[in-house]
PDB file of N, CA and C in Angstrom:
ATOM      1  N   UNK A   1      74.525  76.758 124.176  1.00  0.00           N
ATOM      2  CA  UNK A   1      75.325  77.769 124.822  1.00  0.00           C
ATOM      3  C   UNK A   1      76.798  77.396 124.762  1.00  0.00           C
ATOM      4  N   UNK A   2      77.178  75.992 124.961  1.00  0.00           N
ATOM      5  CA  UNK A   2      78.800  75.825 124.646  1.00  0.00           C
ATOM      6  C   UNK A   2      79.561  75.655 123.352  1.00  0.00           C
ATOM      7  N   UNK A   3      78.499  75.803 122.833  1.00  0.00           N
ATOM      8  CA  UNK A   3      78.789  75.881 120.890  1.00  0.00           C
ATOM      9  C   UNK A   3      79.931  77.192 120.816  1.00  0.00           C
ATOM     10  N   UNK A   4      79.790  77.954 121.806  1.00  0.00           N
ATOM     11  CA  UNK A   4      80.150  79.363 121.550  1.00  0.00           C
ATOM     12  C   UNK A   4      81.262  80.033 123.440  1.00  0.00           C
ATOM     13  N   UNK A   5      81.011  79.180 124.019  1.00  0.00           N
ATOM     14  CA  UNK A   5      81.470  79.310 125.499  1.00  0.00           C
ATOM     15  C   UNK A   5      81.954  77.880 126.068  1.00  0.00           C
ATOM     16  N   UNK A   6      82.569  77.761 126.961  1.00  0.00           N
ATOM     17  CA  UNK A   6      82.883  76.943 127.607  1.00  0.00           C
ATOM     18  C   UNK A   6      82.790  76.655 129.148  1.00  0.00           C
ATOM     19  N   UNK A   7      83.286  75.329 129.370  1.00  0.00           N
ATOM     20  CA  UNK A   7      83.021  75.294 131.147  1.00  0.00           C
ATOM     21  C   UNK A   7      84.299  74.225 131.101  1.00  0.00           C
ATOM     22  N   UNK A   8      85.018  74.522 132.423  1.00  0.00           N
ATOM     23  CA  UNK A   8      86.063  73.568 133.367  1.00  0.00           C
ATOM     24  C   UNK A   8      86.337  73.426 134.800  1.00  0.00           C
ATOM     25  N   UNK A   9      86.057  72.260 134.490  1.00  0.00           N
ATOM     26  CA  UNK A   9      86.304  71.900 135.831  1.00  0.00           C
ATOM     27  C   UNK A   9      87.782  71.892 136.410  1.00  0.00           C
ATOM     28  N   UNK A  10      88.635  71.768 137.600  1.00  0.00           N
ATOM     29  CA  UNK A  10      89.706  71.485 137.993  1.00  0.00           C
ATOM     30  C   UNK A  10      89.774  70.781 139.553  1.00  0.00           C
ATOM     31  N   UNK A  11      89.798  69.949 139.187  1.00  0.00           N
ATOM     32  CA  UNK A  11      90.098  69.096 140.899  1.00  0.00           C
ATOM     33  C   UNK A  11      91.376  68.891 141.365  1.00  0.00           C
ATOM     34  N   UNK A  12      91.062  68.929 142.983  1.00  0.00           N
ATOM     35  CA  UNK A  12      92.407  68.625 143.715  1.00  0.00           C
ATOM     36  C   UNK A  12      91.969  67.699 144.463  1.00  0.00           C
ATOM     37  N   UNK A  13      91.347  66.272 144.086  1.00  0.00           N
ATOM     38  CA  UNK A  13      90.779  65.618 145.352  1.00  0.00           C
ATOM     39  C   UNK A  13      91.826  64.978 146.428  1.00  0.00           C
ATOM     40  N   UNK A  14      92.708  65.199 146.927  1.00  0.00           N
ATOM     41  CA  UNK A  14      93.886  65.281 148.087  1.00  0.00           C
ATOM     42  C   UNK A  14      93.174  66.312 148.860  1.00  0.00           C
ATOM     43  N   UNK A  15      92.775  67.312 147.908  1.00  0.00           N
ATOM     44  CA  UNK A  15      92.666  68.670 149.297  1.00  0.00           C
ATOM     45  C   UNK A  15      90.818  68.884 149.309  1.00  0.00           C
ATOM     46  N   UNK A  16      90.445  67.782 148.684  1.00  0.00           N
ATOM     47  CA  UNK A  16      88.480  68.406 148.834  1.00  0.00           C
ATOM     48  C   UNK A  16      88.713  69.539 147.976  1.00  0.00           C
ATOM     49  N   UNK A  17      89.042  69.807 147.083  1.00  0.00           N
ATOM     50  CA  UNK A  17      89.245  71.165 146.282  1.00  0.00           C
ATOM     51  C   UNK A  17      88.715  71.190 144.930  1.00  0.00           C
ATOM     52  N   UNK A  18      87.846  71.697 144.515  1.00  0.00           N
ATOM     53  CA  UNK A  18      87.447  71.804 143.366  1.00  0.00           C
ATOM     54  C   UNK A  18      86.873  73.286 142.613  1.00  0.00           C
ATOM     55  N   UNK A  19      87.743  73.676 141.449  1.00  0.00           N
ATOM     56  CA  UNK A  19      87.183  75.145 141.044  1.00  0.00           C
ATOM     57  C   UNK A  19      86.288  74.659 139.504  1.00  0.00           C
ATOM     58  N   UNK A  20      85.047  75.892 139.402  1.00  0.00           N
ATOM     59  CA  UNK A  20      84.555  75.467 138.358  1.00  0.00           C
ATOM     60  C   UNK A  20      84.299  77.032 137.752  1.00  0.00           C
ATOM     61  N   UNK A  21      84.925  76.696 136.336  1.00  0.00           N
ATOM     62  CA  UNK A  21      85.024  78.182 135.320  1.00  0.00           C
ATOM     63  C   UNK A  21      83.774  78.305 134.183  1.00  0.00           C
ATOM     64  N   UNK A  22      82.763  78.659 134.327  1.00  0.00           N
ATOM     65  CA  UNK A  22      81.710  78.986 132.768  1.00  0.00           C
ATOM     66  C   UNK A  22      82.370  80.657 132.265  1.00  0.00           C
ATOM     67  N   UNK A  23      82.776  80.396 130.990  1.00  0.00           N
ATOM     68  CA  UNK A  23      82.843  81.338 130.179  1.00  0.00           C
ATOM     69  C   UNK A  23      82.007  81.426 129.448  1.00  0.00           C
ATOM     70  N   UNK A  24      81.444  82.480 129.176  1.00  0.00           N
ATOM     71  CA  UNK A  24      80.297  82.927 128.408  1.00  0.00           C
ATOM     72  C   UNK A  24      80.578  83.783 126.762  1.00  0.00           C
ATOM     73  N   UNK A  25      80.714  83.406 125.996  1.00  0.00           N
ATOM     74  CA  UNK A  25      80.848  84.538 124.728  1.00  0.00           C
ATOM     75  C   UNK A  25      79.923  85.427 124.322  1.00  0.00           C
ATOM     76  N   UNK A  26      78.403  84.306 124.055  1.00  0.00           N
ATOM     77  CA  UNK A  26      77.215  85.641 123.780  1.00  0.00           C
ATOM     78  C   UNK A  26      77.680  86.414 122.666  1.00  0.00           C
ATOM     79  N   UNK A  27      78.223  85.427 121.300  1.00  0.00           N
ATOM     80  CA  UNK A  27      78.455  86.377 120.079  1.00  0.00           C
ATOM     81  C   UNK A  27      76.940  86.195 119.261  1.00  0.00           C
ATOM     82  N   UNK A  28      76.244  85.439 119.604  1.00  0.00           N
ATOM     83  CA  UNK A  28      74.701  85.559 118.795  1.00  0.00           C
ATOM     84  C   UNK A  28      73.855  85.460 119.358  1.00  0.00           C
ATOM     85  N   UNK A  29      73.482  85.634 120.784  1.00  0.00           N
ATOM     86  CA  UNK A  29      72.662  86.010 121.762  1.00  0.00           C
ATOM     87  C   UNK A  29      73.283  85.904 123.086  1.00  0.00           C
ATOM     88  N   UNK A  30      72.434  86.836 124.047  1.00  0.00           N
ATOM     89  CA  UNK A  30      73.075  86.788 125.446  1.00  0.00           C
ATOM     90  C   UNK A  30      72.797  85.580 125.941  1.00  0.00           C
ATOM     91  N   UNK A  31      73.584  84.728 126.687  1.00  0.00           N
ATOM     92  CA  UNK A  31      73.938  83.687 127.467  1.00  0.00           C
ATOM     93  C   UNK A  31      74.021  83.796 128.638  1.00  0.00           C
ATOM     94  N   UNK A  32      73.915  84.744 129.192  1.00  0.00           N
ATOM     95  CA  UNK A  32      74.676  84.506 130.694  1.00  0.00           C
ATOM     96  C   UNK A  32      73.471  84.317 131.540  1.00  0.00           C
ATOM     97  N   UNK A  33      72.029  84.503 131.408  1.00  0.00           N
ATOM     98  CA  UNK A  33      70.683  83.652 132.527  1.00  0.00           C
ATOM     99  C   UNK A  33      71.549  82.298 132.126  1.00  0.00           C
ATOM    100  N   UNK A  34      71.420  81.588 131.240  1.00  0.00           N
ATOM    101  CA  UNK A  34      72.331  79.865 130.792  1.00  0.00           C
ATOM    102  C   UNK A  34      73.137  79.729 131.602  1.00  0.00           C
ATOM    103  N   UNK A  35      74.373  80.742 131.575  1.00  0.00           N
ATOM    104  CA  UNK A  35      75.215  80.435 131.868  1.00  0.00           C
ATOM    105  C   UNK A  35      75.256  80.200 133.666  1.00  0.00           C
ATOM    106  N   UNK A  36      74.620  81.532 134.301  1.00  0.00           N
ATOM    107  CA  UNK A  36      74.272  81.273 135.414  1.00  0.00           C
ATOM    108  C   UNK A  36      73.366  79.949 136.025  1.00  0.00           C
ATOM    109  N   UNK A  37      72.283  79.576 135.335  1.00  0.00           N
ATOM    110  CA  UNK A  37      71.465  78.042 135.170  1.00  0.00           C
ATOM    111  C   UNK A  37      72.576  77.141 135.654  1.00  0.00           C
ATOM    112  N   UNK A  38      73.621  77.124 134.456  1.00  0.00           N
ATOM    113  CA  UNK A  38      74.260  76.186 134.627  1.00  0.00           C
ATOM    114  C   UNK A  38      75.230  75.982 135.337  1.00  0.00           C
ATOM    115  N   UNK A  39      76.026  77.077 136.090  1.00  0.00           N
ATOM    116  CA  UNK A  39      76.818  77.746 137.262  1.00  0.00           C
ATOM    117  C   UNK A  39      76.190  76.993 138.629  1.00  0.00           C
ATOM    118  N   UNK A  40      74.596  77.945 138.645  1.00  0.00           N
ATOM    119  CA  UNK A  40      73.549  77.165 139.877  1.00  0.00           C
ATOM    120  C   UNK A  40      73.577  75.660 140.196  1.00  0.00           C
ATOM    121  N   UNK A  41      73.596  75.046 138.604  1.00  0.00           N
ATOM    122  CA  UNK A  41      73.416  73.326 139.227  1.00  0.00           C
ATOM    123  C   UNK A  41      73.894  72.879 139.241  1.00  0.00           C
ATOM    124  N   UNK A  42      75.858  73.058 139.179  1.00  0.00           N
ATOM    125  CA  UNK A  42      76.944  72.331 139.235  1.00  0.00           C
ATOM    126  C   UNK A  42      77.270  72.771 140.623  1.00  0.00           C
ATOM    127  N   UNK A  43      76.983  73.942 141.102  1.00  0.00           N
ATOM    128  CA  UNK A  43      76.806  74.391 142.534  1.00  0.00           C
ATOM    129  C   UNK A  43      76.079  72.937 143.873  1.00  0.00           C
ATOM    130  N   UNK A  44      74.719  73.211 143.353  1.00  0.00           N
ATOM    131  CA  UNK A  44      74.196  72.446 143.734  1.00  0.00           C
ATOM    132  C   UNK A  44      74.603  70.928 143.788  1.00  0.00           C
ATOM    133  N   UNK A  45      75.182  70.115 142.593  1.00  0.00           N
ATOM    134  CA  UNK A  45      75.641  69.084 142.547  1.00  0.00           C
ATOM    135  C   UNK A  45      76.778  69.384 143.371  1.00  0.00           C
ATOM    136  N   UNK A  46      77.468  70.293 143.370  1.00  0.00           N
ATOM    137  CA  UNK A  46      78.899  69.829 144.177  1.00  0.00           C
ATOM    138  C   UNK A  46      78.754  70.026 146.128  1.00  0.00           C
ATOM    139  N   UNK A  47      77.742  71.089 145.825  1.00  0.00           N
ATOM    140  CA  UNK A  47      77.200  70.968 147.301  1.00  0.00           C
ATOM    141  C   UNK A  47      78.792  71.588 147.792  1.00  0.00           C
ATOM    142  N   UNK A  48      79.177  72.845 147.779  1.00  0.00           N
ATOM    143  CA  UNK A  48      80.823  73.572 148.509  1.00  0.00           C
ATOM    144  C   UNK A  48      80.470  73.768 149.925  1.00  0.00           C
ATOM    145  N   UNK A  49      81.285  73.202 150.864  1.00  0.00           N
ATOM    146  CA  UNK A  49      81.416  73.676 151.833  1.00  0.00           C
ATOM    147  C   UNK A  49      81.889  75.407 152.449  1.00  0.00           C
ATOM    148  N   UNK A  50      82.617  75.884 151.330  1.00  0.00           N
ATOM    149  CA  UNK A  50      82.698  76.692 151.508  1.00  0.00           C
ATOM    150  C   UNK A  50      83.025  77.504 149.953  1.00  0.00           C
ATOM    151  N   UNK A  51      81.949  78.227 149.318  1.00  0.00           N
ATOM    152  CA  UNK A  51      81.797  78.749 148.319  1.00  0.00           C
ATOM    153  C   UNK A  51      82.478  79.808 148.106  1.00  0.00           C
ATOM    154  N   UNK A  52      82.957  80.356 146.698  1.00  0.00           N
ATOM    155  CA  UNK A  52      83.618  81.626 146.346  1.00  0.00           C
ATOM    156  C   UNK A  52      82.823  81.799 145.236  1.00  0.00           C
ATOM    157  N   UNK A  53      82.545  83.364 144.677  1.00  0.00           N
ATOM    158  CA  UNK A  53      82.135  83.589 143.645  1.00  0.00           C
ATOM    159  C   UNK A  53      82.977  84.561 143.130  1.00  0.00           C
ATOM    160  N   UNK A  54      83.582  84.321 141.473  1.00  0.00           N
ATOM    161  CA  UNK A  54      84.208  85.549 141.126  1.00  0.00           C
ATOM    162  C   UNK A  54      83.335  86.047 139.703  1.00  0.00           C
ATOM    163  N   UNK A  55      82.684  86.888 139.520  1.00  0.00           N
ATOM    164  CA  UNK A  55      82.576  86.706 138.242  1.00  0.00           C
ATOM    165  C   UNK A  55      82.780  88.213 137.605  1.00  0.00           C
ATOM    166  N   UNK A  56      83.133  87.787 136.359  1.00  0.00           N
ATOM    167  CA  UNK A  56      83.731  88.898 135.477  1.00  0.00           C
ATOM    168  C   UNK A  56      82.631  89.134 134.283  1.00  0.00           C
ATOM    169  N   UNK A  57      82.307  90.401 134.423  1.00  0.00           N
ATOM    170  CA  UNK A  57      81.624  90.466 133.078  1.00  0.00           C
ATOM    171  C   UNK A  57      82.606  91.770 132.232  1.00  0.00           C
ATOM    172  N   UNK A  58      82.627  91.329 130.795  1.00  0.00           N
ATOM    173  CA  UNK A  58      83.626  91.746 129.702  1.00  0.00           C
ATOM    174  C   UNK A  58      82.374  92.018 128.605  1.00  0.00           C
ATOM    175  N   UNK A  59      83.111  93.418 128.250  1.00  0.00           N
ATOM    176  CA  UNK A  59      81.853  93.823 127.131  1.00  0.00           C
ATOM    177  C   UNK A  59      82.366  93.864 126.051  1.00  0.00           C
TER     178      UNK A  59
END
């Protein structure tokens, strides 16, 4: 799936702050159950006290 998409992380550890970006391309199959998979268990690993979700889907 990252052959073709990407993921970043960005920390602020001063402020407990951490954002995490999966971009999805899906130019030779849909990705985004993956992408979500892999959304879920960096979730889970980071364990947020207080979660945001933004997500954009682009056709």
């Amino acid at each position: 799936m990252l052959a073709e998409s990407h993921l970043a992380l960005h920390t602020w550890p001063e402020d407990n702050y951490v954002t995490l970006d999966v971009y999805v391309c899906s130019y030779s199959r849909d990705n985004s159950a993956r992408a979500e998979y892999l959304f879920e268990t960096l979730m889970q690993a980071f364990r947020p006290a207080d979660p945001h979700l933004h997500r954009v889907v682009r056709a």
